[in-house]
N, C-alpha and C. Protein backbone atom coordinates (compact mmCIF):
# COMPACT_ATOMS: atom_id res chain seq x y z
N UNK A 1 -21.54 -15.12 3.78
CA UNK A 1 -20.33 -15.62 3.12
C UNK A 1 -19.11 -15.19 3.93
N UNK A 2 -18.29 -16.05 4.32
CA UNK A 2 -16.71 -15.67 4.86
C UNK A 2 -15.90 -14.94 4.08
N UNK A 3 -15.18 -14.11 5.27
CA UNK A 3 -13.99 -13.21 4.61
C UNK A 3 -13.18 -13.81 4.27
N UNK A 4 -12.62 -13.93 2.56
CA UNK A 4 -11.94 -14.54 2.61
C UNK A 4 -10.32 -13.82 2.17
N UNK A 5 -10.47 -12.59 3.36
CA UNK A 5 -9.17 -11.37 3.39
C UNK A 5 -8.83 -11.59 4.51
N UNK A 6 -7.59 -11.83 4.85
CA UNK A 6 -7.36 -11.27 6.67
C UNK A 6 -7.32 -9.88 6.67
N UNK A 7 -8.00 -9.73 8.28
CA UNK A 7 -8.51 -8.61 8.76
C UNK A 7 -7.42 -7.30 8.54
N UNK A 8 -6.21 -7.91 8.70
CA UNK A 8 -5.34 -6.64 8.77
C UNK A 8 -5.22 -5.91 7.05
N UNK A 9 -5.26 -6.81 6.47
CA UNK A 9 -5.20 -6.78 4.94
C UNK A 9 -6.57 -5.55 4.46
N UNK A 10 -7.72 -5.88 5.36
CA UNK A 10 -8.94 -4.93 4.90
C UNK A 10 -8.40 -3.84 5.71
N UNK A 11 -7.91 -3.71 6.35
CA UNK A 11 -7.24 -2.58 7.12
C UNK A 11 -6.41 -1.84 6.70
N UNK A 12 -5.49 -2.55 5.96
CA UNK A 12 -4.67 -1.88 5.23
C UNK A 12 -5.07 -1.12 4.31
N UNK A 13 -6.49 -1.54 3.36
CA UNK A 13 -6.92 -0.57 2.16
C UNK A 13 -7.77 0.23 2.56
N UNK A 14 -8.20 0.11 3.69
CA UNK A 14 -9.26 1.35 4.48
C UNK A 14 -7.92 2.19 4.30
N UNK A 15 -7.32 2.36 5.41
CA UNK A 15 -6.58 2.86 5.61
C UNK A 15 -5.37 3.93 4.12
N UNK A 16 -5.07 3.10 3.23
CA UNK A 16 -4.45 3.58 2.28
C UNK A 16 -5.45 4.00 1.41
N UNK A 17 -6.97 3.58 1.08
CA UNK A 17 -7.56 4.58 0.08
C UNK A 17 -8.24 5.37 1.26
N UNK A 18 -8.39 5.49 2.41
CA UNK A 18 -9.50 6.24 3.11
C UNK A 18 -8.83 7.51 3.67
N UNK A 19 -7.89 7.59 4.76
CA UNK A 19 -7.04 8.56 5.36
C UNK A 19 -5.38 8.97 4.60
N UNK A 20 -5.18 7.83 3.74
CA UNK A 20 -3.88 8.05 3.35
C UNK A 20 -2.64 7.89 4.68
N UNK A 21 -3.14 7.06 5.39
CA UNK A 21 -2.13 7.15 6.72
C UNK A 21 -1.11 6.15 6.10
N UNK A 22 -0.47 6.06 5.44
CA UNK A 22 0.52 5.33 4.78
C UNK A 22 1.37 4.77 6.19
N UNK A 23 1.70 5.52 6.95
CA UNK A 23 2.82 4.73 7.99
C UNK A 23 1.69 3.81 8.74
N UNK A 24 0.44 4.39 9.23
CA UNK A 24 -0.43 3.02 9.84
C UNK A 24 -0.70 1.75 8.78
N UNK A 25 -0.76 1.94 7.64
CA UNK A 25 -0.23 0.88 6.60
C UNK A 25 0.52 -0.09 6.69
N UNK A 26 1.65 0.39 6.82
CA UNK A 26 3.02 -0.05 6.94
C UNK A 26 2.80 -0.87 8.12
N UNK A 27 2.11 -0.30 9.68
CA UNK A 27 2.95 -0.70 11.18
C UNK A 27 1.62 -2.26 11.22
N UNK A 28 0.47 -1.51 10.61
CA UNK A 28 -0.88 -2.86 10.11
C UNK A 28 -0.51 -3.97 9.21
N UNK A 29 0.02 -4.06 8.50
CA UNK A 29 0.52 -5.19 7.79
C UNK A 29 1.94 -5.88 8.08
N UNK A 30 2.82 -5.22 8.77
CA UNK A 30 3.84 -5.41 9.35
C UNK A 30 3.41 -6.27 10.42
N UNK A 31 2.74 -5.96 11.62
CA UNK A 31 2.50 -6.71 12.81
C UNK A 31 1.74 -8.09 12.23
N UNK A 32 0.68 -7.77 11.34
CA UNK A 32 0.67 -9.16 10.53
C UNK A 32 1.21 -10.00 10.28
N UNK A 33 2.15 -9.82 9.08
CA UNK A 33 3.29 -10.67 8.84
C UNK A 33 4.07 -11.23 9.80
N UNK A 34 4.71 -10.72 10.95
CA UNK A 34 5.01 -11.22 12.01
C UNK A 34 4.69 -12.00 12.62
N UNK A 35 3.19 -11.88 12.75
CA UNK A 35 2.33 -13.35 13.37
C UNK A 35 2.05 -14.51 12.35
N UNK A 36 2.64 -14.25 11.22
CA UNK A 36 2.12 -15.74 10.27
C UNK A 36 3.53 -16.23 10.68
N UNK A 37 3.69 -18.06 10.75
CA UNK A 37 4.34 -18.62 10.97
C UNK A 37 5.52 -19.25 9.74
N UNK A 38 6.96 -19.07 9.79
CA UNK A 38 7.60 -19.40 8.68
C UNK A 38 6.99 -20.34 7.70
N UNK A 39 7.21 -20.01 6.57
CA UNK A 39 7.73 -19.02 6.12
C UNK A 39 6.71 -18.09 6.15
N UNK A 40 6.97 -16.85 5.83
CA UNK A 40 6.13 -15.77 5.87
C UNK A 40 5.83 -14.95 4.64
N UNK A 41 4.97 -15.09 4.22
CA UNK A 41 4.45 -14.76 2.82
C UNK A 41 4.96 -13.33 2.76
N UNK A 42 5.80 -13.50 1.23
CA UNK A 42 6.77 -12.18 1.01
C UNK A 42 5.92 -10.93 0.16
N UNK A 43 4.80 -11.50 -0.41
CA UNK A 43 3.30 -10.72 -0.69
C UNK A 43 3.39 -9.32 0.16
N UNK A 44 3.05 -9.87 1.55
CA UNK A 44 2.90 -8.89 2.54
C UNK A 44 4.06 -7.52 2.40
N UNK A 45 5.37 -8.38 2.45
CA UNK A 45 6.28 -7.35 2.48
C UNK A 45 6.07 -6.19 1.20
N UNK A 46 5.80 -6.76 -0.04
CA UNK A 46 5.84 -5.91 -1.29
C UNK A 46 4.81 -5.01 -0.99
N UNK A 47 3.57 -4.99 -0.14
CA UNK A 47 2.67 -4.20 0.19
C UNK A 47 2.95 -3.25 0.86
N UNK A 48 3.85 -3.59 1.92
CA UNK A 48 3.81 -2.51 2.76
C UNK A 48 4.90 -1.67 2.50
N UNK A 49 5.75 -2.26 1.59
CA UNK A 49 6.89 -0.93 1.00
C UNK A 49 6.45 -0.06 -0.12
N UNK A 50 5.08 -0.63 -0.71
CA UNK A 50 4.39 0.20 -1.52
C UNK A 50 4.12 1.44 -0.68
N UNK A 51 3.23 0.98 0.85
CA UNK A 51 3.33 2.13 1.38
C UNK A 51 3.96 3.25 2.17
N UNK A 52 5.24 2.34 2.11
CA UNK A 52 6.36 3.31 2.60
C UNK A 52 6.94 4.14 1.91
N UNK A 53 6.91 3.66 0.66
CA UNK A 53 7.44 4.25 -0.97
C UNK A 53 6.28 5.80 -0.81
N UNK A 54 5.28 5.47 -1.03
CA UNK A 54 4.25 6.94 -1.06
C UNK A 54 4.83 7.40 0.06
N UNK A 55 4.89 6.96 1.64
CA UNK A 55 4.66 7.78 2.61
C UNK A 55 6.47 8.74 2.56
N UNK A 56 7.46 8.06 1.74
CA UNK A 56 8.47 8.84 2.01
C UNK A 56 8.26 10.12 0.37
N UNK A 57 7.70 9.75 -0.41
CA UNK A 57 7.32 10.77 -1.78
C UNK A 57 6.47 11.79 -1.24
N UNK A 58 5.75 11.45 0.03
CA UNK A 58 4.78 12.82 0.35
C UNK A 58 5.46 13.69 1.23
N UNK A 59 6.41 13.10 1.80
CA UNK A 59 7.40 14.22 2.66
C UNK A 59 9.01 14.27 1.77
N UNK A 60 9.11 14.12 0.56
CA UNK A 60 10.13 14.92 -0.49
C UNK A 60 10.99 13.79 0.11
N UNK A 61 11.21 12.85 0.58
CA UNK A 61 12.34 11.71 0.62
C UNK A 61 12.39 10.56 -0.94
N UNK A 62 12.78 11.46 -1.82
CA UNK A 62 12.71 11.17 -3.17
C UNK A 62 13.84 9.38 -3.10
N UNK A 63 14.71 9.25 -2.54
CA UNK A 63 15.94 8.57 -2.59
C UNK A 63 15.06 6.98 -1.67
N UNK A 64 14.57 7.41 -0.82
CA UNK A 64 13.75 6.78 0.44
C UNK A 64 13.04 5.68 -0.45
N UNK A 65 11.70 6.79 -1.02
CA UNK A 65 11.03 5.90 -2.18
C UNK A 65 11.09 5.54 -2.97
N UNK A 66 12.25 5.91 -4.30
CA UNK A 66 12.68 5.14 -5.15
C UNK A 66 12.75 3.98 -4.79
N UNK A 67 13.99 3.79 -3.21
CA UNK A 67 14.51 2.26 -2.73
C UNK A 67 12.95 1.65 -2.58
N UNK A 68 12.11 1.78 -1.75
CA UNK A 68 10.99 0.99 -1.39
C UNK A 68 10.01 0.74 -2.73
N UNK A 69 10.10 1.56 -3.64
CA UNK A 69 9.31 1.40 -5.02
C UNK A 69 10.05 0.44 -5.59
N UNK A 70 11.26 -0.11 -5.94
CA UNK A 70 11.95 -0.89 -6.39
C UNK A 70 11.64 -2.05 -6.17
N UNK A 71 12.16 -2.20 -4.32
CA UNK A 71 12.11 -3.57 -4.10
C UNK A 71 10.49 -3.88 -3.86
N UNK A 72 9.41 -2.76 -3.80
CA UNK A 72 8.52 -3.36 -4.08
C UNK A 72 8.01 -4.11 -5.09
N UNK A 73 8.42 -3.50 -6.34
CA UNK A 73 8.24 -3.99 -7.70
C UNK A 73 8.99 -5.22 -7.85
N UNK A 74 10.11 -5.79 -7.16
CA UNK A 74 10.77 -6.86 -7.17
C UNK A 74 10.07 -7.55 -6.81
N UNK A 75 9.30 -7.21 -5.60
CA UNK A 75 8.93 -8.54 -5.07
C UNK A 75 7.71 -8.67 -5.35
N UNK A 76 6.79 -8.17 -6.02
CA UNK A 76 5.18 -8.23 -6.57
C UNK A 76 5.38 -8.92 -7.92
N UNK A 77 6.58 -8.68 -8.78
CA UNK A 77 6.32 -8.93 -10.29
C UNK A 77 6.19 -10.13 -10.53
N UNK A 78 6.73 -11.01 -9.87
CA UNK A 78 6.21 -12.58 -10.00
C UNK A 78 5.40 -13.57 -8.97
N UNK A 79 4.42 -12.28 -8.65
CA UNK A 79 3.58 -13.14 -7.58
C UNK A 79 2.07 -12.45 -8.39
N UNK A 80 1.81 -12.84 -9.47
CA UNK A 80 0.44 -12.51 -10.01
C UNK A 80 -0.74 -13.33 -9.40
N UNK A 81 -0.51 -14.35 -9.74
CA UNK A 81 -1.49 -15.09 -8.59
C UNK A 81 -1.61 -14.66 -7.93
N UNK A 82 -0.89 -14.51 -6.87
CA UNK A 82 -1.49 -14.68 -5.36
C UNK A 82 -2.43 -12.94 -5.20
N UNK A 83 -1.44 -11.70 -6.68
CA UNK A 83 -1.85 -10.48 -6.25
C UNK A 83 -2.95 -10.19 -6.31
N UNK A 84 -3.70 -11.26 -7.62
CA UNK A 84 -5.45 -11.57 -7.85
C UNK A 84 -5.87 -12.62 -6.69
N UNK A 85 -5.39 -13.22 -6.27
CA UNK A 85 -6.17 -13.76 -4.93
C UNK A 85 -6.42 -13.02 -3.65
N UNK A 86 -5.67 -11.69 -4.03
CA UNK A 86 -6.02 -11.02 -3.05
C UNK A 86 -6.78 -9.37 -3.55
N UNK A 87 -7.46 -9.48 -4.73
CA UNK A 87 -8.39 -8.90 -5.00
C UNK A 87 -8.01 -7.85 -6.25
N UNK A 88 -6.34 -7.88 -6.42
CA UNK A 88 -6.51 -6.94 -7.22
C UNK A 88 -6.11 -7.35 -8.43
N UNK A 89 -6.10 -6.62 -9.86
CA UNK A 89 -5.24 -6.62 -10.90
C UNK A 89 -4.64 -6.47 -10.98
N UNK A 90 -3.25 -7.51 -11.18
CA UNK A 90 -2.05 -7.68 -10.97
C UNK A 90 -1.29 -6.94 -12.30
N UNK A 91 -1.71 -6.83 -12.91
CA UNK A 91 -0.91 -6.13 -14.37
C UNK A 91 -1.33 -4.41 -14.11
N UNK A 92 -2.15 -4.15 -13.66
CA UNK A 92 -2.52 -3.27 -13.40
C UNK A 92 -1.55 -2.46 -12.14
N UNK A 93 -1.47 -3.22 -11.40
CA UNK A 93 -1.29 -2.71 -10.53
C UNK A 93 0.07 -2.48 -10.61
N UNK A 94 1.07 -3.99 -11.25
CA UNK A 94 2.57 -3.78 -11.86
C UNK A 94 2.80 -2.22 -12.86
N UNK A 95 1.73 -1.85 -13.74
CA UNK A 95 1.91 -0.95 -14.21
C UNK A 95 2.23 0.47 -13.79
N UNK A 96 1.03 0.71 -12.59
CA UNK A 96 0.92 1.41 -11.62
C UNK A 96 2.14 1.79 -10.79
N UNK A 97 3.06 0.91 -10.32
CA UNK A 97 3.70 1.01 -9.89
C UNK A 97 5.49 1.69 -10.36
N UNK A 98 5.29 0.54 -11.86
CA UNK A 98 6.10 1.46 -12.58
C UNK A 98 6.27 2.90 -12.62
N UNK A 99 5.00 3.37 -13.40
CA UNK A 99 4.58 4.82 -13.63
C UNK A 99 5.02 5.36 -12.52
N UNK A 100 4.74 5.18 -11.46
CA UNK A 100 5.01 5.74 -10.22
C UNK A 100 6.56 5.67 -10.41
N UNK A 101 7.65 4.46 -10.26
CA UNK A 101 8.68 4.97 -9.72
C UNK A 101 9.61 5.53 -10.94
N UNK A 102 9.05 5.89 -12.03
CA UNK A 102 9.48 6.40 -13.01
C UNK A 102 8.95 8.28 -12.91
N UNK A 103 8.35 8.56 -12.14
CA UNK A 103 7.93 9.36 -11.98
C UNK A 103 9.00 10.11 -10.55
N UNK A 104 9.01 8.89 -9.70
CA UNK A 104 9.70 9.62 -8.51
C UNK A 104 11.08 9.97 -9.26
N UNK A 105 11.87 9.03 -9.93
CA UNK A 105 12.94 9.33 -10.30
C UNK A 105 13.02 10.22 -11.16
N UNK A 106 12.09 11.00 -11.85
CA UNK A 106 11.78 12.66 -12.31
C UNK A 106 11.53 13.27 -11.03
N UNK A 107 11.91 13.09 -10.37
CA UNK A 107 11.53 14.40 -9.20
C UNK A 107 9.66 14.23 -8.98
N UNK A 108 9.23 14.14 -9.91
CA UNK A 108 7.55 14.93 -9.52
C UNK A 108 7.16 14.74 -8.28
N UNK A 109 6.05 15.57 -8.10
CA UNK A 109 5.59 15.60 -6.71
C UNK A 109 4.62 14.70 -6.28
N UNK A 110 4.09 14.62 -4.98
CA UNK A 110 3.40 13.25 -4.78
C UNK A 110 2.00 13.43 -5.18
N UNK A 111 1.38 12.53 -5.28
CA UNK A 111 -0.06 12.62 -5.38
C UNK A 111 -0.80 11.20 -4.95
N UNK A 112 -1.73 11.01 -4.53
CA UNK A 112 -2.76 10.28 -3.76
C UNK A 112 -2.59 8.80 -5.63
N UNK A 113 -2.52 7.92 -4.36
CA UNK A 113 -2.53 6.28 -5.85
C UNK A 113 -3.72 5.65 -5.01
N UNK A 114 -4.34 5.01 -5.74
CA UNK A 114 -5.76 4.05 -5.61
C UNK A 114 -5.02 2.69 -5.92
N UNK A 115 -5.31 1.56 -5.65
CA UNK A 115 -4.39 0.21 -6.02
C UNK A 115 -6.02 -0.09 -6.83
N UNK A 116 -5.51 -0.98 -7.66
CA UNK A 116 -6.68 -1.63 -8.56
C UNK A 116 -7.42 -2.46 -8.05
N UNK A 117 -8.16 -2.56 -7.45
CA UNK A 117 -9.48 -3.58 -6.39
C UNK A 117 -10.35 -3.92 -7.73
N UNK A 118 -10.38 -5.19 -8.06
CA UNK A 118 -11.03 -6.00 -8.92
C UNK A 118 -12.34 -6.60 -8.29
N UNK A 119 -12.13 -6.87 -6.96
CA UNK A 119 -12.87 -7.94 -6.20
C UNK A 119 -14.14 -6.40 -6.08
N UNK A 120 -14.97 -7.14 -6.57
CA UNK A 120 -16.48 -5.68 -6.45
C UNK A 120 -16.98 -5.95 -4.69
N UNK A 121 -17.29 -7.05 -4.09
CA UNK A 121 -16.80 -7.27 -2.70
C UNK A 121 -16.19 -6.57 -1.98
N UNK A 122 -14.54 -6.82 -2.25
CA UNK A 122 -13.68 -6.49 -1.86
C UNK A 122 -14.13 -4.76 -1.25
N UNK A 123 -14.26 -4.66 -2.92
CA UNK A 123 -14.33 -2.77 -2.94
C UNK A 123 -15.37 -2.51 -1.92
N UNK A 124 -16.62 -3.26 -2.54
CA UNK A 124 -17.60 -2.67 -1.54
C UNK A 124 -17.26 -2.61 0.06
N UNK A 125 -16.53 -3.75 0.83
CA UNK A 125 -16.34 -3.77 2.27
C UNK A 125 -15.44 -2.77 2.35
N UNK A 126 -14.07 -2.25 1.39
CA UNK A 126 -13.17 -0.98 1.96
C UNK A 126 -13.77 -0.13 1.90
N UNK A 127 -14.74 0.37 1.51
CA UNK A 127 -16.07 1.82 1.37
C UNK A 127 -16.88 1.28 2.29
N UNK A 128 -17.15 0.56 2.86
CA UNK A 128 -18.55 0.49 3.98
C UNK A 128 -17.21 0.82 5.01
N UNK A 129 -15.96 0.55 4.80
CA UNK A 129 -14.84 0.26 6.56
C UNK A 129 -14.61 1.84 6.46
N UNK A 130 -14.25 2.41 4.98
CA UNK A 130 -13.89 3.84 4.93
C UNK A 130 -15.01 4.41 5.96
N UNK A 131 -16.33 4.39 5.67
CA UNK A 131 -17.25 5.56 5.85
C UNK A 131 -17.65 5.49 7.40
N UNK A 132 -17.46 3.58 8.12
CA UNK A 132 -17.66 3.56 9.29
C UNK A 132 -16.10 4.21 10.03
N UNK A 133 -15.24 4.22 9.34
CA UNK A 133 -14.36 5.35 10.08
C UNK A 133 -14.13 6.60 10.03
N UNK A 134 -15.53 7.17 8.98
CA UNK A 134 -14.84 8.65 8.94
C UNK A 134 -14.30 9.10 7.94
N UNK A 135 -13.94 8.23 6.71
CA UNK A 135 -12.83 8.40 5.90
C UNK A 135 -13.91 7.62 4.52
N UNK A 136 -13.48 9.13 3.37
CA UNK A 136 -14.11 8.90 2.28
C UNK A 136 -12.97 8.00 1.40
N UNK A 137 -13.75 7.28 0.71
CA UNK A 137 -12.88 6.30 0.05
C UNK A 137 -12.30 6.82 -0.73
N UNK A 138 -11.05 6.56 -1.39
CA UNK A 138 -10.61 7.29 -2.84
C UNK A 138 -10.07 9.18 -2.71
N UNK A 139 -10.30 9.34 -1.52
CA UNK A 139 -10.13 10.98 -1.30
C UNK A 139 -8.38 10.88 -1.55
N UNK A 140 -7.76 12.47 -1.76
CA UNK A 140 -6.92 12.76 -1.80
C UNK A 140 -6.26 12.92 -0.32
N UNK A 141 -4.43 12.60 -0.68
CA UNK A 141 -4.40 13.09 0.85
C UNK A 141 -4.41 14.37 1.52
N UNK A 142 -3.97 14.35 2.25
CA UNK A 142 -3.88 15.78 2.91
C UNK A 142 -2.92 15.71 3.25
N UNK A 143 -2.14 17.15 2.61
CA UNK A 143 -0.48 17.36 2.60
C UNK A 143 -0.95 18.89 3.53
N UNK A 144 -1.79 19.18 4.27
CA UNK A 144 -1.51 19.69 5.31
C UNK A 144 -1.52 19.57 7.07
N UNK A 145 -1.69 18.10 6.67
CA UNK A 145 -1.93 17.49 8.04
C UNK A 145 -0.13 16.73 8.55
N UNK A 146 -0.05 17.53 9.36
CA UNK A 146 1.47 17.46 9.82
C UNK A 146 1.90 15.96 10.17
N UNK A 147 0.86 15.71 11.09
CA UNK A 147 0.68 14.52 12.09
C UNK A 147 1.36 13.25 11.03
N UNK A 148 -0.01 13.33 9.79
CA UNK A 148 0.09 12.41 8.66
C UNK A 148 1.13 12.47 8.06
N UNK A 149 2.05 13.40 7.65
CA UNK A 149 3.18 13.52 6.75
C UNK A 149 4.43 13.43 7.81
N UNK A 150 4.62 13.42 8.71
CA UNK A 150 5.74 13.49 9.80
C UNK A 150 5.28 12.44 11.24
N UNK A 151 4.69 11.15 10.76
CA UNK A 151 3.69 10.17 11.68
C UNK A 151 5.35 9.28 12.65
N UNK A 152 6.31 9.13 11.85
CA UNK A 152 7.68 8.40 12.50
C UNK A 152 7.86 9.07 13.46
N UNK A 153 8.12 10.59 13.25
CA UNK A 153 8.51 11.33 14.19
C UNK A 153 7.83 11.38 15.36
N UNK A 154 6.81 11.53 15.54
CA UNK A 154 5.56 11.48 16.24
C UNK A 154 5.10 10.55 17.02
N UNK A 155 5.42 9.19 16.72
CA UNK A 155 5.10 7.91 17.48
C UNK A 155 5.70 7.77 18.63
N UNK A 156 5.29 7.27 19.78
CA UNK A 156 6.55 6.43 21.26
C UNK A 156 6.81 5.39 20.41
N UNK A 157 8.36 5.16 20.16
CA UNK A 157 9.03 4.08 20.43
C UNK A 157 9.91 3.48 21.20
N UNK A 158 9.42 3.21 22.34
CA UNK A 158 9.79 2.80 23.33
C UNK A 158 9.63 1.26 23.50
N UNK A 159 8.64 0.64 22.72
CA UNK A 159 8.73 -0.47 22.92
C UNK A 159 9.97 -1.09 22.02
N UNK A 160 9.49 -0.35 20.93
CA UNK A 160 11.25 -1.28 20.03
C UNK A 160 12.26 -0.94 20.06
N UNK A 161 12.34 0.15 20.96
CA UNK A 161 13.76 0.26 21.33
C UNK A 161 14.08 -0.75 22.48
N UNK A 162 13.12 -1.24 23.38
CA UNK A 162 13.35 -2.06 24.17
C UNK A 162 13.59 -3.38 23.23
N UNK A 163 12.45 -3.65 22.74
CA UNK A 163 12.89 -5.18 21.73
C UNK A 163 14.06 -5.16 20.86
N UNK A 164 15.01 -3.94 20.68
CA UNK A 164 16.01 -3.95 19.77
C UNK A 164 17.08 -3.93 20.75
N UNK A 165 17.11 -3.80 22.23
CA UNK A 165 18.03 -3.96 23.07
C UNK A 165 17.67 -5.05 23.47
N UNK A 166 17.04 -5.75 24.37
CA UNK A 166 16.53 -7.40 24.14
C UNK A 166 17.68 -8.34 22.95
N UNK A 167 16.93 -7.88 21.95
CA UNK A 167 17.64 -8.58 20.57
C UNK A 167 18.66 -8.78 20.47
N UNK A 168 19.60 -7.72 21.18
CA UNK A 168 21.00 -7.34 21.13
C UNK A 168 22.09 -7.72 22.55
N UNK A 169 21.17 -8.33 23.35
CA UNK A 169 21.53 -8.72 24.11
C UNK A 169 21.86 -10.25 24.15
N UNK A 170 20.53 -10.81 23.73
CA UNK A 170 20.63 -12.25 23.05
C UNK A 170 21.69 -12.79 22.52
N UNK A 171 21.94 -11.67 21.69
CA UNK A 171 22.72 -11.90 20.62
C UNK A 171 24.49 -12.01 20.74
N UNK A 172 24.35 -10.84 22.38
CA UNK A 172 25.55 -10.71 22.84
C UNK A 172 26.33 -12.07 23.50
N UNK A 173 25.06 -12.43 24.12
CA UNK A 173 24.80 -13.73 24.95
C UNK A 173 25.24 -14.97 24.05
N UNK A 174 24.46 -14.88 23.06
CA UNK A 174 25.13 -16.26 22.18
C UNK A 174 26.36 -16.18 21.89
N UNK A 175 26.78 -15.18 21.19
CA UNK A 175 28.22 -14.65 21.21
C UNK A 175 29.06 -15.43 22.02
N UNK A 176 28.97 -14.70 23.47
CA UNK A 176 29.71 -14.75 24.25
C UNK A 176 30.01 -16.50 24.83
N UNK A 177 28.43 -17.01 24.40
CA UNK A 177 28.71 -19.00 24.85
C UNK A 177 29.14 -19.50 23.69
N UNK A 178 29.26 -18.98 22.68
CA UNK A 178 29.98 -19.64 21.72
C UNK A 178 31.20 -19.40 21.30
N UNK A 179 31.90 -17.93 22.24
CA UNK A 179 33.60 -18.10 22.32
C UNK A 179 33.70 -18.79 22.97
N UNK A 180 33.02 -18.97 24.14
CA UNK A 180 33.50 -19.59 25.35
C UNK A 180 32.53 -20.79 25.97
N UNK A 181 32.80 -22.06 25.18
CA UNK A 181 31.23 -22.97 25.45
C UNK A 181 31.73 -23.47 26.96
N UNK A 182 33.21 -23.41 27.61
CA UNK A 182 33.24 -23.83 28.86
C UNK A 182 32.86 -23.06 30.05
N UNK A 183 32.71 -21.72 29.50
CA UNK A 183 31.71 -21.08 30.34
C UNK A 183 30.43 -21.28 30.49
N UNK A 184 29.82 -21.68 29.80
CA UNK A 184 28.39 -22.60 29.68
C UNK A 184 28.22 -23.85 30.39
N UNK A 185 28.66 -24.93 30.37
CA UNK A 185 29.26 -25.81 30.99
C UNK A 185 29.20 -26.26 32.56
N UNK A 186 30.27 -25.01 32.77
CA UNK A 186 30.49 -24.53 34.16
C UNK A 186 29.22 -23.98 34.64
N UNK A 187 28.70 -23.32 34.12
CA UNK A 187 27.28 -22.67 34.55
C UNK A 187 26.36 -23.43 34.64
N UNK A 188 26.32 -24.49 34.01
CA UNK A 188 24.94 -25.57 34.29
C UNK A 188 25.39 -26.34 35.45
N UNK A 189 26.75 -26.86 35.78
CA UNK A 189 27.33 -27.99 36.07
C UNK A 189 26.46 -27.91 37.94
């Protein structure tokens, strides 16, 4: 029978019930979304600020995750469909989420969330992906693994700092032919 998950998507729940790597979460479903062609299913986005929301509550950025718990909840609450087409319980999981950012905004401290996997499938392939990586399904995280709780800091970004100077150059560029379209002009002529 065909997957009928994209790959990065099973990646994403290895990953968030198996290691708790919440920022590889985030950078896995992110590069995704990027490659689907406009429009770009806003699904994706509510996912991965779910896991930005935990990954800033496990390093005490209380303010961080409120914001990403919010607009996650914005943007999941009226996409029930699609949140059961993609395996889970959508009321469930809206609930879940609440609790949670009702919780951050008490201060409390973080603790390990499971998302509601309905699809018995589903579940079964993120526990066969957990165990072929090493990583027990459903485990707690580990708030003594530095790497995991401080992963931004830690990364080369060197490439997007290049693509954010690129970007900005473009940008300078259009700018600059659209004060001046007879400088353009002149340049082709």
């Amino acid at each position: 029978m065909p997957n009928p998950y994209p790959e990065a998507y099973l990646q994403y729940l290895c990953r968030f019930h198996g290691d708790r790597d919440y920022f590889e979460c985030h950078e896995i479903l992110e590069e995704y979304w990027k490659t689907q062609h406009p429009p770009r299913e806003i699904i994706w986005v509510g996912l991965i600020q779910i896991a930005v929301a935990l990954y800033h509550q496990r390093r005490g950025n209380y303010p961080g995750a409120i914001k990403m718990m919010n607009s996650a909840l914005h943007i999941l609450k009226d996409r029930e469909q699609r949140l059961a087409a993609l395996g889970l319980d959508p009321s469930a999981l809206l609930d879940l989420l609440t609790q949670r950012l009702t919780e951050l905004e008490a201060g409390e401290a973080y603790r390990s969330l499971n998302l509601p996997i309905v699809d018995a499938d589903l579940l079964a392939k993120c526990k066969q992906r957990c165990a072929e990586q090493g990583f027990c399904f459903g485990q707690p995280s580990r708030m003594d693994d530095e790497y995991l709780l401080h992963k931004h800091r830690q990364r080369d970004r060197s490439s997007v700092i290049r693509e954010r100077q690129e970007s900005l150059k473009k940008k300078q560029q259009r700018r600059a032919e659209t004060a001046n379209p007879d400088q353009k002009r002149n340049a082709n002529s």
